[in-house]
PDB file of N, CA and C in Angstrom:
ATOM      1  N   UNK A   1      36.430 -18.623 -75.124  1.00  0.00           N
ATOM      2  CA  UNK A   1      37.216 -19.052 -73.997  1.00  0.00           C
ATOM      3  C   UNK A   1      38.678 -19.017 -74.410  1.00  0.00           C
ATOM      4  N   UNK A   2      39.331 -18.646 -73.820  1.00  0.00           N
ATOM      5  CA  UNK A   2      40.809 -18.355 -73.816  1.00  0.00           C
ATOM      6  C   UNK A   2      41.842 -19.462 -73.636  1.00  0.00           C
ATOM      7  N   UNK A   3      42.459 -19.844 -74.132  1.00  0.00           N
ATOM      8  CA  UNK A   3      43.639 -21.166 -73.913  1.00  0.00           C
ATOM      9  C   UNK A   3      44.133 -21.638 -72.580  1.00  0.00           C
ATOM     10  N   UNK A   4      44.141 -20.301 -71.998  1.00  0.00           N
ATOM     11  CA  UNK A   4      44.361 -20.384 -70.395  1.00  0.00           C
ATOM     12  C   UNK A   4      43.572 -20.901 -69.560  1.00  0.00           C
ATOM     13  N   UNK A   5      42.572 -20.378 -69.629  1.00  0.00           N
ATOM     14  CA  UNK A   5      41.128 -20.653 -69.041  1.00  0.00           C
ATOM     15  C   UNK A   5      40.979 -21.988 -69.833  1.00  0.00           C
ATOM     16  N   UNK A   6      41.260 -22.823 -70.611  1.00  0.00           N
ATOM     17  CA  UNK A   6      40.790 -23.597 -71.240  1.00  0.00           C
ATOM     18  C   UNK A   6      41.438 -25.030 -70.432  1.00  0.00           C
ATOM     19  N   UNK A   7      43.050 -24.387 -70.497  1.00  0.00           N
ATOM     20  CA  UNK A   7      43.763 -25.590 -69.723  1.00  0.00           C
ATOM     21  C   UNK A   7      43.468 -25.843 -68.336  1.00  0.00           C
ATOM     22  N   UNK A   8      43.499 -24.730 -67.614  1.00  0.00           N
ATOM     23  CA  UNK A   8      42.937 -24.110 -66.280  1.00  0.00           C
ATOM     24  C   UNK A   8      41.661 -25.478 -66.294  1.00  0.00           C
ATOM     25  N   UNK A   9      40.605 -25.392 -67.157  1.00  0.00           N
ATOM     26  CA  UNK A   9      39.361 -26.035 -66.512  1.00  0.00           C
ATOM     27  C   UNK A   9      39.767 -27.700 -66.893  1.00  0.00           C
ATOM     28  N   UNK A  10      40.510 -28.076 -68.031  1.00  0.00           N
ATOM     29  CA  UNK A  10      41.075 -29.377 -67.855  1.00  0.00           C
ATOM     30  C   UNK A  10      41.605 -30.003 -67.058  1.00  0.00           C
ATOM     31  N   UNK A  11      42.981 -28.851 -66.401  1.00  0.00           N
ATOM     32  CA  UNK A  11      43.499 -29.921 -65.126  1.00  0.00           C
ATOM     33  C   UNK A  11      42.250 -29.634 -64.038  1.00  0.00           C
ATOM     34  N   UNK A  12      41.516 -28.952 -63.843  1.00  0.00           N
ATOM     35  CA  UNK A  12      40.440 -29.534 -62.678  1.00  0.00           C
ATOM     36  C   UNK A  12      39.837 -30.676 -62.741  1.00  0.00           C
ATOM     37  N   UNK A  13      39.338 -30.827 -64.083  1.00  0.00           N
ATOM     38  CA  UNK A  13      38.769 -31.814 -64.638  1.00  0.00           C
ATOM     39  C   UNK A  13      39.333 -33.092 -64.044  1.00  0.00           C
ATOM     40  N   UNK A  14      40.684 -33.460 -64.653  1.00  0.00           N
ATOM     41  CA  UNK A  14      41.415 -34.149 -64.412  1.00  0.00           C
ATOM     42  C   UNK A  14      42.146 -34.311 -62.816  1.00  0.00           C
ATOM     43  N   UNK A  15      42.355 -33.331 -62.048  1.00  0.00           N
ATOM     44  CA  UNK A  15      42.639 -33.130 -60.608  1.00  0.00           C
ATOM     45  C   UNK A  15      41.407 -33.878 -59.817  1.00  0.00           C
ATOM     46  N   UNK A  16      39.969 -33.266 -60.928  1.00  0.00           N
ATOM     47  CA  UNK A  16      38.715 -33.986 -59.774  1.00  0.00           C
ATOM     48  C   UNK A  16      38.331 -35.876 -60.027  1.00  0.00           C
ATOM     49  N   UNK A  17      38.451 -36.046 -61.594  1.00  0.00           N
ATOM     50  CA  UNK A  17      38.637 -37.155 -62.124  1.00  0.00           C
ATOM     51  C   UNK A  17      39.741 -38.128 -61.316  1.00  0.00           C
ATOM     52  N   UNK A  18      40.862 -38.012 -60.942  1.00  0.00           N
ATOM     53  CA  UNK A  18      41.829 -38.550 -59.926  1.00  0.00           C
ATOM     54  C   UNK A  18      40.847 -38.828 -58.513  1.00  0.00           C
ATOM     55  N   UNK A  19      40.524 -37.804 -57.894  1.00  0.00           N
ATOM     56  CA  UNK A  19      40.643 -37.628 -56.645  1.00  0.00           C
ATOM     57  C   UNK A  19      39.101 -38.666 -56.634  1.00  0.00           C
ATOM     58  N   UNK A  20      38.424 -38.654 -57.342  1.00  0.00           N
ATOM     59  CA  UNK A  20      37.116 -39.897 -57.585  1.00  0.00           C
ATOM     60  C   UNK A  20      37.703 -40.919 -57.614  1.00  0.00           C
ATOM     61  N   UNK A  21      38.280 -41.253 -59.093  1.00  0.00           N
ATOM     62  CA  UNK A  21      38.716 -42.676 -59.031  1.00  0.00           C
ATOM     63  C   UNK A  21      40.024 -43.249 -58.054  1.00  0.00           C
ATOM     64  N   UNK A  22      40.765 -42.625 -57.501  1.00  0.00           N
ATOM     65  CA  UNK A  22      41.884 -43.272 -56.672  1.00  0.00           C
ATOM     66  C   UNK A  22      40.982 -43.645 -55.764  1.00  0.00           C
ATOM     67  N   UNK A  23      40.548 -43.522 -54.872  1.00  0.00           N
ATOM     68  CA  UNK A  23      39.750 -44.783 -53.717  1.00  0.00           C
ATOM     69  C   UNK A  23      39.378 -45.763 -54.239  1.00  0.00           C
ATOM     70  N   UNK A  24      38.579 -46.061 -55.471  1.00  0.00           N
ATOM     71  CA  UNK A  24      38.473 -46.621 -55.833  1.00  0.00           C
ATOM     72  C   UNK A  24      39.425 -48.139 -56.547  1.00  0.00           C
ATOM     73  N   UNK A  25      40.664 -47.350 -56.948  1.00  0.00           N
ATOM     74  CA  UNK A  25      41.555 -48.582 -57.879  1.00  0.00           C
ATOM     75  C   UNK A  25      42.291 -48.787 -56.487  1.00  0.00           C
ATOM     76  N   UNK A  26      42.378 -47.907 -55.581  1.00  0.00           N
ATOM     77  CA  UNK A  26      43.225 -48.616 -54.444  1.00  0.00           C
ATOM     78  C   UNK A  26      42.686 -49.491 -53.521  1.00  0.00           C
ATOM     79  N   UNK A  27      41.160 -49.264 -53.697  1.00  0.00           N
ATOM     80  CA  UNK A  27      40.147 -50.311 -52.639  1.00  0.00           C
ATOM     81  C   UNK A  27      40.001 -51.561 -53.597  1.00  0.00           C
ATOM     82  N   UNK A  28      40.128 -51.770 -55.200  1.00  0.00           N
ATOM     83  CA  UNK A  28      40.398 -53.125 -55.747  1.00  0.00           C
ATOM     84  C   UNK A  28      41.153 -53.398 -56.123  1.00  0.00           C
ATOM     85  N   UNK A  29      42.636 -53.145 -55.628  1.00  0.00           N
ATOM     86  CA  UNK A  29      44.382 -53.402 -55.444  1.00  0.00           C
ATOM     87  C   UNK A  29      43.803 -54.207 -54.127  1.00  0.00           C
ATOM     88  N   UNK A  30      43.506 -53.634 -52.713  1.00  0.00           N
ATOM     89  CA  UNK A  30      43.820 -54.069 -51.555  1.00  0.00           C
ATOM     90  C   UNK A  30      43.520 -55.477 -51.919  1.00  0.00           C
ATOM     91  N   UNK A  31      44.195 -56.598 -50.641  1.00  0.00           N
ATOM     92  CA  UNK A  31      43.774 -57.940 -50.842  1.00  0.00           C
ATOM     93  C   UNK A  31      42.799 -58.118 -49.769  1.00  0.00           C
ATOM     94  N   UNK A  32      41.423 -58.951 -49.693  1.00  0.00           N
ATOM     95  CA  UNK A  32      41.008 -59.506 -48.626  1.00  0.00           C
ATOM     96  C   UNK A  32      41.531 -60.275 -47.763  1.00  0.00           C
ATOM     97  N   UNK A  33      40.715 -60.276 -46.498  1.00  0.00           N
ATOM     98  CA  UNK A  33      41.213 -60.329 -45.516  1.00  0.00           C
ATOM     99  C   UNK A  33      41.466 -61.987 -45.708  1.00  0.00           C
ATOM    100  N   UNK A  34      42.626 -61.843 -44.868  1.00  0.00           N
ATOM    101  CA  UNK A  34      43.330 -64.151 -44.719  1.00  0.00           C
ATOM    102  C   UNK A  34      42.085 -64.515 -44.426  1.00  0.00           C
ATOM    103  N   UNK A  35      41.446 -65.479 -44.829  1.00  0.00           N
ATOM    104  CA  UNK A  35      41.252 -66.331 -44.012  1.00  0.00           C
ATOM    105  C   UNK A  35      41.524 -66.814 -42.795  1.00  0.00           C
ATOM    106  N   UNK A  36      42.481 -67.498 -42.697  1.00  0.00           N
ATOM    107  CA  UNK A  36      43.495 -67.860 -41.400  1.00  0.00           C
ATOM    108  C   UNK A  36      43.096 -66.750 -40.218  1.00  0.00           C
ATOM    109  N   UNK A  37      43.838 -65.090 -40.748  1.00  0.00           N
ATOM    110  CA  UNK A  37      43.278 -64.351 -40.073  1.00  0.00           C
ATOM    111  C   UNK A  37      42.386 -64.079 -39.283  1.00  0.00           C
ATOM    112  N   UNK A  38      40.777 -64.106 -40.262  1.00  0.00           N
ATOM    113  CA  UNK A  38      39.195 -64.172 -39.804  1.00  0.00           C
ATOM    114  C   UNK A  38      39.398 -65.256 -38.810  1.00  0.00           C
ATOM    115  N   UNK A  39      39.546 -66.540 -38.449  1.00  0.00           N
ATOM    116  CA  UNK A  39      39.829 -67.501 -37.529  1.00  0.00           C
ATOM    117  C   UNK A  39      40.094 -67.229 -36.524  1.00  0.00           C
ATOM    118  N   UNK A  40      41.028 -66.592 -36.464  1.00  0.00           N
ATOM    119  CA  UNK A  40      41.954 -66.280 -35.197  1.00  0.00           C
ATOM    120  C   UNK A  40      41.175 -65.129 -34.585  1.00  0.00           C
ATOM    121  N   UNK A  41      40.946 -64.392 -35.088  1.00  0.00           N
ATOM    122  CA  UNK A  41      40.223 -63.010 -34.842  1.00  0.00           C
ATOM    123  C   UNK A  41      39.094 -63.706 -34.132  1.00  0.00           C
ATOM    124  N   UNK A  42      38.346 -64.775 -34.537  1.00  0.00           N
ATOM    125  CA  UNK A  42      37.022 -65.172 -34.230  1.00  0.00           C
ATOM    126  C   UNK A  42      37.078 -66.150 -32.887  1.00  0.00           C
ATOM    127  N   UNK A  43      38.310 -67.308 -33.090  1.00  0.00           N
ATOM    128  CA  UNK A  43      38.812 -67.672 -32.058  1.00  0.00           C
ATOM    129  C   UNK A  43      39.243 -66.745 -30.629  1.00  0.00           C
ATOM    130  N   UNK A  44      40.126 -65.893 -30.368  1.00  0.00           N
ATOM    131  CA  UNK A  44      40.715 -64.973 -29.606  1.00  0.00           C
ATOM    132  C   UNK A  44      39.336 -64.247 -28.942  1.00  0.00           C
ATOM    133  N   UNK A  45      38.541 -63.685 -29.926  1.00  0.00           N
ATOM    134  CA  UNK A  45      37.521 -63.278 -29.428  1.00  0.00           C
ATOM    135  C   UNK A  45      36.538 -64.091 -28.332  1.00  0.00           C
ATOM    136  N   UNK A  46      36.685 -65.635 -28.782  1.00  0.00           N
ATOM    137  CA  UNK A  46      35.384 -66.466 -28.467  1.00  0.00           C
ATOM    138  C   UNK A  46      36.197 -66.768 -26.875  1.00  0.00           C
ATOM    139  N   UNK A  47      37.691 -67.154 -26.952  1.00  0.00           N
ATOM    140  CA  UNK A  47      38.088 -67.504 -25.843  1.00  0.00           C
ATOM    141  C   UNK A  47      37.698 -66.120 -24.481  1.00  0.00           C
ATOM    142  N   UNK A  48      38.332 -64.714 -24.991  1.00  0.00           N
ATOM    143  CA  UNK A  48      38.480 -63.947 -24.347  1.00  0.00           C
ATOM    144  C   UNK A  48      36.755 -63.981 -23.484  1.00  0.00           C
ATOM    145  N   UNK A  49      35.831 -64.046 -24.225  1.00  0.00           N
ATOM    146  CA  UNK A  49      34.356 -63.911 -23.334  1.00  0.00           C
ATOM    147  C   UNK A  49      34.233 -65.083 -22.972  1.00  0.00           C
ATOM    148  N   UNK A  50      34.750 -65.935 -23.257  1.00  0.00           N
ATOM    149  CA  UNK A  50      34.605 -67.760 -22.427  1.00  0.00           C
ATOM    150  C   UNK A  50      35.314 -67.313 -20.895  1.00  0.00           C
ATOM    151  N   UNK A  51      36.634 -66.932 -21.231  1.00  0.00           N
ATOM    152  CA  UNK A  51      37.253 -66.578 -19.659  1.00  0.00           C
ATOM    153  C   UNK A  51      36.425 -65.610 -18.861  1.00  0.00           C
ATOM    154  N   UNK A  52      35.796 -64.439 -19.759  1.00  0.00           N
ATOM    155  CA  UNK A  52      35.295 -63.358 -19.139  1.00  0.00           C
ATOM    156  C   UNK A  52      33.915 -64.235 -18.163  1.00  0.00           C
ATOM    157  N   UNK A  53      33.413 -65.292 -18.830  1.00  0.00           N
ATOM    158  CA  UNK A  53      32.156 -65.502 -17.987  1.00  0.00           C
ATOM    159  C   UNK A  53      32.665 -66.605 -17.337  1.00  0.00           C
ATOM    160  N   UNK A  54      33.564 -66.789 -17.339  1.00  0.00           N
ATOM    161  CA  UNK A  54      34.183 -68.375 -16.192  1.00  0.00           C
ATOM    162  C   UNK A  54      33.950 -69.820 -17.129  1.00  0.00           C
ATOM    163  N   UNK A  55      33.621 -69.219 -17.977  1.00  0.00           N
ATOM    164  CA  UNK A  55      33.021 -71.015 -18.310  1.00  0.00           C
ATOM    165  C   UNK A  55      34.811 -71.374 -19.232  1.00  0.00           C
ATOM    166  N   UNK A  56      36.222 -70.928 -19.047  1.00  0.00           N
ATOM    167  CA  UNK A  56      36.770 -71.497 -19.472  1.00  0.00           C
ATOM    168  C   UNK A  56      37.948 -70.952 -18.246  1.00  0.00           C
ATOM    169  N   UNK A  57      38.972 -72.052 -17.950  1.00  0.00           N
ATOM    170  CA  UNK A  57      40.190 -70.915 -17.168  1.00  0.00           C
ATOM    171  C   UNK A  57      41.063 -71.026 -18.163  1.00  0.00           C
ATOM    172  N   UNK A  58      42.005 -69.719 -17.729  1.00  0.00           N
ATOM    173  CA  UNK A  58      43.105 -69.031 -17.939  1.00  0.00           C
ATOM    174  C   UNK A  58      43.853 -70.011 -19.014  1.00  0.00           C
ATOM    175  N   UNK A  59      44.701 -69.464 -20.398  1.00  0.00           N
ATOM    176  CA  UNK A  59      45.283 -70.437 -21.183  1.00  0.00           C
ATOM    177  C   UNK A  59      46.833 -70.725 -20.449  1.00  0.00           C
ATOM    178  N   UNK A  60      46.857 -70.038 -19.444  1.00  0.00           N
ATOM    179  CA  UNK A  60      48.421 -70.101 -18.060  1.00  0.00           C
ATOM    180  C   UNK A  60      47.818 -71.506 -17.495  1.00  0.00           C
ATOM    181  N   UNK A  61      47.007 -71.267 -17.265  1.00  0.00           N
ATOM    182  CA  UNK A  61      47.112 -72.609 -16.283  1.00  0.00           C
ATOM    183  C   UNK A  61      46.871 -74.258 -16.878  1.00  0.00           C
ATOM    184  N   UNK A  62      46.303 -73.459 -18.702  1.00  0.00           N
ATOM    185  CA  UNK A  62      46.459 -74.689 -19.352  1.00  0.00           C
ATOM    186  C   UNK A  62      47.480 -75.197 -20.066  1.00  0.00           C
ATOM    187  N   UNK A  63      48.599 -74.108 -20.113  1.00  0.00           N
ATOM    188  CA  UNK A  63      49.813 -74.563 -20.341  1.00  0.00           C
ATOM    189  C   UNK A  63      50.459 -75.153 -19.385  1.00  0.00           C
ATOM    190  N   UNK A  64      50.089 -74.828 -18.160  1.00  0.00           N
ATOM    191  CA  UNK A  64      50.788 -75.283 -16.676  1.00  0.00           C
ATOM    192  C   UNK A  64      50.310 -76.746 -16.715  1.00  0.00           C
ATOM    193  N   UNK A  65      49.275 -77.404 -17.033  1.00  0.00           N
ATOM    194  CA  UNK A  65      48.819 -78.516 -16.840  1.00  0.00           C
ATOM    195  C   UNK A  65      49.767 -79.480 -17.780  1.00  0.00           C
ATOM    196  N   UNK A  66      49.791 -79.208 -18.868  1.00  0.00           N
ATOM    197  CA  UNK A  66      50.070 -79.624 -20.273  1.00  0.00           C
ATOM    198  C   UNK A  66      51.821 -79.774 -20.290  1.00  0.00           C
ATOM    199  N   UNK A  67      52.437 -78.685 -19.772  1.00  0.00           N
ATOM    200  CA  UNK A  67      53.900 -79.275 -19.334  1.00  0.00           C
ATOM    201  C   UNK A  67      54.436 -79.661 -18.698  1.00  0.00           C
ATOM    202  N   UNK A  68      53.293 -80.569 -17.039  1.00  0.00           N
ATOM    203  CA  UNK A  68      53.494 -81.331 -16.486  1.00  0.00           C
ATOM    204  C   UNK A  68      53.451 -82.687 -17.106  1.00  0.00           C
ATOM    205  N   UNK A  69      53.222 -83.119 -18.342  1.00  0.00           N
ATOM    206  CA  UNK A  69      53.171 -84.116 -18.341  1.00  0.00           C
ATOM    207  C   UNK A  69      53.339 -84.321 -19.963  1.00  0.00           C
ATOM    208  N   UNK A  70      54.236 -83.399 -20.780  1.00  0.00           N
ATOM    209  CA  UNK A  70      54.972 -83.135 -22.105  1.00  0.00           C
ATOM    210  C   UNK A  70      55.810 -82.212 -22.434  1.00  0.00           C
ATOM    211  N   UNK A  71      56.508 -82.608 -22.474  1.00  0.00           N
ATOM    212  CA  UNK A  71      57.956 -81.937 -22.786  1.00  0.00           C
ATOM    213  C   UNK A  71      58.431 -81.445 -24.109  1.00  0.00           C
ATOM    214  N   UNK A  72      58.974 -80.272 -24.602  1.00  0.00           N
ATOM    215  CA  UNK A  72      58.990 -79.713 -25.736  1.00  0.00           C
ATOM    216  C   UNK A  72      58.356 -78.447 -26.127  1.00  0.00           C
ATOM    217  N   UNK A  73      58.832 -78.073 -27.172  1.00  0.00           N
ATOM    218  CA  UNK A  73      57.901 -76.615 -27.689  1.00  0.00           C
ATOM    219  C   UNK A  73      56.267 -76.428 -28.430  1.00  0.00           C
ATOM    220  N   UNK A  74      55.807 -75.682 -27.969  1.00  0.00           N
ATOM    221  CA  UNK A  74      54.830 -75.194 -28.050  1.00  0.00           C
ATOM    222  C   UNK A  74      54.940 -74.532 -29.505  1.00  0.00           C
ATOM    223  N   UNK A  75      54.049 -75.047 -30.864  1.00  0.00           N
ATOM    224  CA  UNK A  75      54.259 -74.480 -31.792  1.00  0.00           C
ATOM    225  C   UNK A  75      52.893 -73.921 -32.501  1.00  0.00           C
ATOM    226  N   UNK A  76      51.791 -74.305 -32.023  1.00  0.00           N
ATOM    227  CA  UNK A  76      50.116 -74.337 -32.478  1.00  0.00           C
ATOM    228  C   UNK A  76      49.245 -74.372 -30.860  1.00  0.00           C
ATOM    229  N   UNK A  77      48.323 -72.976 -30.545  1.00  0.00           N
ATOM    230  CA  UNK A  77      47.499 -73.441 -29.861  1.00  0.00           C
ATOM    231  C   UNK A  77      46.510 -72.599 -30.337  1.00  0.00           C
ATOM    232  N   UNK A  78      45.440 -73.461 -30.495  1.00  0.00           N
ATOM    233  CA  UNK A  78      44.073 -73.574 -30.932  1.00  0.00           C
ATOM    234  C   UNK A  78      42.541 -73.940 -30.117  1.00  0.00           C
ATOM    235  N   UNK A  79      41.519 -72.619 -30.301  1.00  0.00           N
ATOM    236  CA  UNK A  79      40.762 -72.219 -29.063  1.00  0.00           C
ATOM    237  C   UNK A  79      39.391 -73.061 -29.990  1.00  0.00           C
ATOM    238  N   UNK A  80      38.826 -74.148 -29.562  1.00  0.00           N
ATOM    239  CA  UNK A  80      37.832 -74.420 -30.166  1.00  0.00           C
ATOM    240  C   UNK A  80      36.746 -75.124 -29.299  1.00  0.00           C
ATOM    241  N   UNK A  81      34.898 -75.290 -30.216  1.00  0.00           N
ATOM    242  CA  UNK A  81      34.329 -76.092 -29.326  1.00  0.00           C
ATOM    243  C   UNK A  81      33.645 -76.952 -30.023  1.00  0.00           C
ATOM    244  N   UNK A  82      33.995 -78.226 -29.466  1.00  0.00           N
ATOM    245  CA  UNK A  82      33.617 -79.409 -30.041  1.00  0.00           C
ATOM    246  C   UNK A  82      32.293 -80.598 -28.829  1.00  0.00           C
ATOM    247  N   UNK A  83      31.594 -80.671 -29.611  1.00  0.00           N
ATOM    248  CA  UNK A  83      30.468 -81.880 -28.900  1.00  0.00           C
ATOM    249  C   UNK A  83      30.243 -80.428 -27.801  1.00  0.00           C
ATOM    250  N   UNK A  84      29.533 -79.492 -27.789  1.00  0.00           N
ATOM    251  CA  UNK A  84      29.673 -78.289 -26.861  1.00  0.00           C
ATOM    252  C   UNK A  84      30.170 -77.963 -25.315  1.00  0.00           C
ATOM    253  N   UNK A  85      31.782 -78.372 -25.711  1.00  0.00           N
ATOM    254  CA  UNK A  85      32.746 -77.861 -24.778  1.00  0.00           C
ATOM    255  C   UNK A  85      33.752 -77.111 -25.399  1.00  0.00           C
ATOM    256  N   UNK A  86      33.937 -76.310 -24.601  1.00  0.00           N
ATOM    257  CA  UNK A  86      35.294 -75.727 -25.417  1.00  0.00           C
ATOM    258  C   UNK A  86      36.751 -76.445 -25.214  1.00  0.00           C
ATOM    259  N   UNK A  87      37.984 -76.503 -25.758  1.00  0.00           N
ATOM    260  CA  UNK A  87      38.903 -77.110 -25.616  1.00  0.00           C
ATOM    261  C   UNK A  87      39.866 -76.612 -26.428  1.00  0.00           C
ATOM    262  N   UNK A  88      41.123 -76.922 -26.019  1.00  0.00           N
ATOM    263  CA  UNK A  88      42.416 -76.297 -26.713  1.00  0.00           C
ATOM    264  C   UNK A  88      43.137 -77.388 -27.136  1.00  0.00           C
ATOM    265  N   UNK A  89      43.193 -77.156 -28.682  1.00  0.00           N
ATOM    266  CA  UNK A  89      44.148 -78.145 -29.620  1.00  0.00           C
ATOM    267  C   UNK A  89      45.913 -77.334 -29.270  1.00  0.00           C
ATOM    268  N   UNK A  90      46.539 -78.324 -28.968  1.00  0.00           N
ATOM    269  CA  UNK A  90      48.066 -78.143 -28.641  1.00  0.00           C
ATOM    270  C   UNK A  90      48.709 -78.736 -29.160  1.00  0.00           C
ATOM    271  N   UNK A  91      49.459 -78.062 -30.143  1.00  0.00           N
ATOM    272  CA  UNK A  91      50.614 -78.917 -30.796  1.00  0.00           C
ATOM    273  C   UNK A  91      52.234 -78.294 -29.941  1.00  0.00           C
ATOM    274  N   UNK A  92      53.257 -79.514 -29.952  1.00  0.00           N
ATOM    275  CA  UNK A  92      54.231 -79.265 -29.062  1.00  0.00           C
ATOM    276  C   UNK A  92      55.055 -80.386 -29.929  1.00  0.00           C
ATOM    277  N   UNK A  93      56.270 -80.083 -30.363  1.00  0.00           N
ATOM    278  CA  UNK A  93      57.452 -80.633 -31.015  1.00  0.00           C
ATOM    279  C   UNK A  93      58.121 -81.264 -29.984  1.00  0.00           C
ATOM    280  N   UNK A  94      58.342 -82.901 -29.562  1.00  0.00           N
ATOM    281  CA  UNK A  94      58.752 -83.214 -28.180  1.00  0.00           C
ATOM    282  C   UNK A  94      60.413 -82.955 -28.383  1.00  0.00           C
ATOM    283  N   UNK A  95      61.402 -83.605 -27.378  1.00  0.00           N
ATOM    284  CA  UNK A  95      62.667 -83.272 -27.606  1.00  0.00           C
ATOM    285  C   UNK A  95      62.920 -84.284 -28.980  1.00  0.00           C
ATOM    286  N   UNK A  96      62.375 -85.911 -29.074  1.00  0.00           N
ATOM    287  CA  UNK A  96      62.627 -85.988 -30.331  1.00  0.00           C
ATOM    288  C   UNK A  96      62.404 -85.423 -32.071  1.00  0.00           C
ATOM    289  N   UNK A  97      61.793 -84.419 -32.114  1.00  0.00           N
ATOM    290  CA  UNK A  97      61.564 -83.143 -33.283  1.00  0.00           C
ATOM    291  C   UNK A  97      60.170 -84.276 -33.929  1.00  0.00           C
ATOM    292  N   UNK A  98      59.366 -85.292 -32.952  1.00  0.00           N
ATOM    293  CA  UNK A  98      57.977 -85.616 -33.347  1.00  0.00           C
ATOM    294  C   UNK A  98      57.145 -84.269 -32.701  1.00  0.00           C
ATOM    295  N   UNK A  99      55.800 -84.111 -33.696  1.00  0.00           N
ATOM    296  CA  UNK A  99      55.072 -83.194 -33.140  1.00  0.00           C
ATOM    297  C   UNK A  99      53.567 -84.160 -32.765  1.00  0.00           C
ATOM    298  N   UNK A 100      53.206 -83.379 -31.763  1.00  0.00           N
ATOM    299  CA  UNK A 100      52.470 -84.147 -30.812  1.00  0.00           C
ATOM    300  C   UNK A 100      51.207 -83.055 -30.090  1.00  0.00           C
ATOM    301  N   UNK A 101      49.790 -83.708 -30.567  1.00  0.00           N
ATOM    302  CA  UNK A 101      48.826 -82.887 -30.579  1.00  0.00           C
ATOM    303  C   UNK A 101      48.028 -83.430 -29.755  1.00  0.00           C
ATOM    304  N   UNK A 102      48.007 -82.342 -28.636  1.00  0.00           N
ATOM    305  CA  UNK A 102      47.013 -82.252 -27.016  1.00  0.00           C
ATOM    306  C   UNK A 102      46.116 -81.984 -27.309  1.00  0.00           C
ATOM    307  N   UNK A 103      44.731 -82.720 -27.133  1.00  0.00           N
ATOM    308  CA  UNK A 103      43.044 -81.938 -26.622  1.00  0.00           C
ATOM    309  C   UNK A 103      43.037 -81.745 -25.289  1.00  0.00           C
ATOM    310  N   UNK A 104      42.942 -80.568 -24.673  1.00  0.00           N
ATOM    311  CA  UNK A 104      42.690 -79.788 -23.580  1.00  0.00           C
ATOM    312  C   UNK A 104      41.319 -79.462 -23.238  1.00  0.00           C
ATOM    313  N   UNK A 105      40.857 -79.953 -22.102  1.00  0.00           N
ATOM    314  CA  UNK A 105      39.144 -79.541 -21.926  1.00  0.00           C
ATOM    315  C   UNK A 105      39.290 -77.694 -21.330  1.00  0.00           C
ATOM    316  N   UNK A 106      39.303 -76.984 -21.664  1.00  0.00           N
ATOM    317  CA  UNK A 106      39.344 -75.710 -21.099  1.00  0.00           C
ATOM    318  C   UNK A 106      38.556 -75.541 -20.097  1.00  0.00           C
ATOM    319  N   UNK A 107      37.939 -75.883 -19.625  1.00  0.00           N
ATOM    320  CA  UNK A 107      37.007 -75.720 -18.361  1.00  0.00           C
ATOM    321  C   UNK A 107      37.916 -76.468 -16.948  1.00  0.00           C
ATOM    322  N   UNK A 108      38.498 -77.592 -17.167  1.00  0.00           N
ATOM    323  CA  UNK A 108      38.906 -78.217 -16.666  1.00  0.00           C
ATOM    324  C   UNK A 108      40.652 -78.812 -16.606  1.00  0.00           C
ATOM    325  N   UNK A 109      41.157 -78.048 -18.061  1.00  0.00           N
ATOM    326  CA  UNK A 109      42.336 -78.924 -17.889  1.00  0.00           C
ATOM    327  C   UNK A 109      42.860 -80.382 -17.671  1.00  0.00           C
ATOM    328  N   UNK A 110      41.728 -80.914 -18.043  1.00  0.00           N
ATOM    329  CA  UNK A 110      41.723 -82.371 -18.169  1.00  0.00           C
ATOM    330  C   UNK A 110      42.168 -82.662 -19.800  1.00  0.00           C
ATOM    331  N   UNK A 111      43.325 -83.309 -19.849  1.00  0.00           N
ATOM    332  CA  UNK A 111      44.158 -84.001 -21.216  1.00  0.00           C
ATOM    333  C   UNK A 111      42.688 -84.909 -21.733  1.00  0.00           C
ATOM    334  N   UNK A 112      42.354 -84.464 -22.809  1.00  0.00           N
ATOM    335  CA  UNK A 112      41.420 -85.464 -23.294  1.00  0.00           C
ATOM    336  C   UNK A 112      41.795 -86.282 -23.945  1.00  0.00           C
ATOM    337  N   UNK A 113      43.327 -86.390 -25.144  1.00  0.00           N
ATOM    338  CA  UNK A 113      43.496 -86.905 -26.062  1.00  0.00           C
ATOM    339  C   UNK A 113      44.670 -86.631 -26.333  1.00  0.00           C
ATOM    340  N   UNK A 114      46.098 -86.944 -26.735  1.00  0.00           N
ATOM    341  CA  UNK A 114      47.055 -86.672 -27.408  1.00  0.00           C
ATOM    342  C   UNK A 114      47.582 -87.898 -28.325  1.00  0.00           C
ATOM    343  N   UNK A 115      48.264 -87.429 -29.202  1.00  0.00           N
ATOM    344  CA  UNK A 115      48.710 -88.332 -30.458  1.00  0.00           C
ATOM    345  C   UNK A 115      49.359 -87.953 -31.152  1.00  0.00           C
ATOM    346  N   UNK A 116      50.546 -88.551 -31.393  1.00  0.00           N
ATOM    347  CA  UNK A 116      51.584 -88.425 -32.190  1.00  0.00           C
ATOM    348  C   UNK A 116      51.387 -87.830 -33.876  1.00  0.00           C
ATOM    349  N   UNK A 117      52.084 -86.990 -34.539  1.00  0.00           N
ATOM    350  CA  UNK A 117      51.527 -86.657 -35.427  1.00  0.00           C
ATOM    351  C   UNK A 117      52.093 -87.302 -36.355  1.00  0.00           C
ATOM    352  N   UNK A 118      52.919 -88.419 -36.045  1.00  0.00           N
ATOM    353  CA  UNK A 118      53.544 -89.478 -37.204  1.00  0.00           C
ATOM    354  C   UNK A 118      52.155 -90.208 -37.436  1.00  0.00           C
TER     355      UNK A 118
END
């Protein structure tokens, strides 16, 4: 075998050796997925087919409820179901910079609970 031919079949070697292992070191570089993320993803999902079958209304009209009767920004809203209802945890910073956390019945828009987060 000839020097040429010799180097010739090394860099293949090495060209095919790369092209194997790079998926690989770059698929255990990547980071898994947030946590936090998976949540939200799972939440968003659960609300979107709650509205789709009626058993929850619109998160418009549960903000509409919720700033009739609290004032301030909206900084956390959270799609969950507890004792098996669904309901929206609302956090809202009032004008005094206390933050202040709404239970929302989603079916109903009925304030179940709020409390100061001091």
């Amino acid at each position: 075998m000839t020097q040429k031919s010799h180097v010739k079949r090394l860099g293949l070697r090495l060209l095919a050796a790369c092209a194997v292992l790079y998926p690989a070191i770059a698929l255990s570089e990547a980071s898994p997925p947030d946590v936090d993320d998976v949540d939200d993803a799972r939440e968003h999902y659960e609300a979107r087919e709650a509205l789709r079958k009626g058993e929850v209304l619109p998160l418009e009209k549960i903000i509409e409820v919720v700033r009739k009767q609290f004032q301030g920004d909206i900084i956390e809203i959270e799609f969950e179901r507890n004792d098996g209802k669904y309901v929206y945890e609302i956090e809202i910073i009032d004008p005094s910079g206390r933050v202040v956390e709404i239970e929302v019945d989603a079916k109903t828009a009925e304030i179940l609970d709020s409390e100061d987060g001091d």
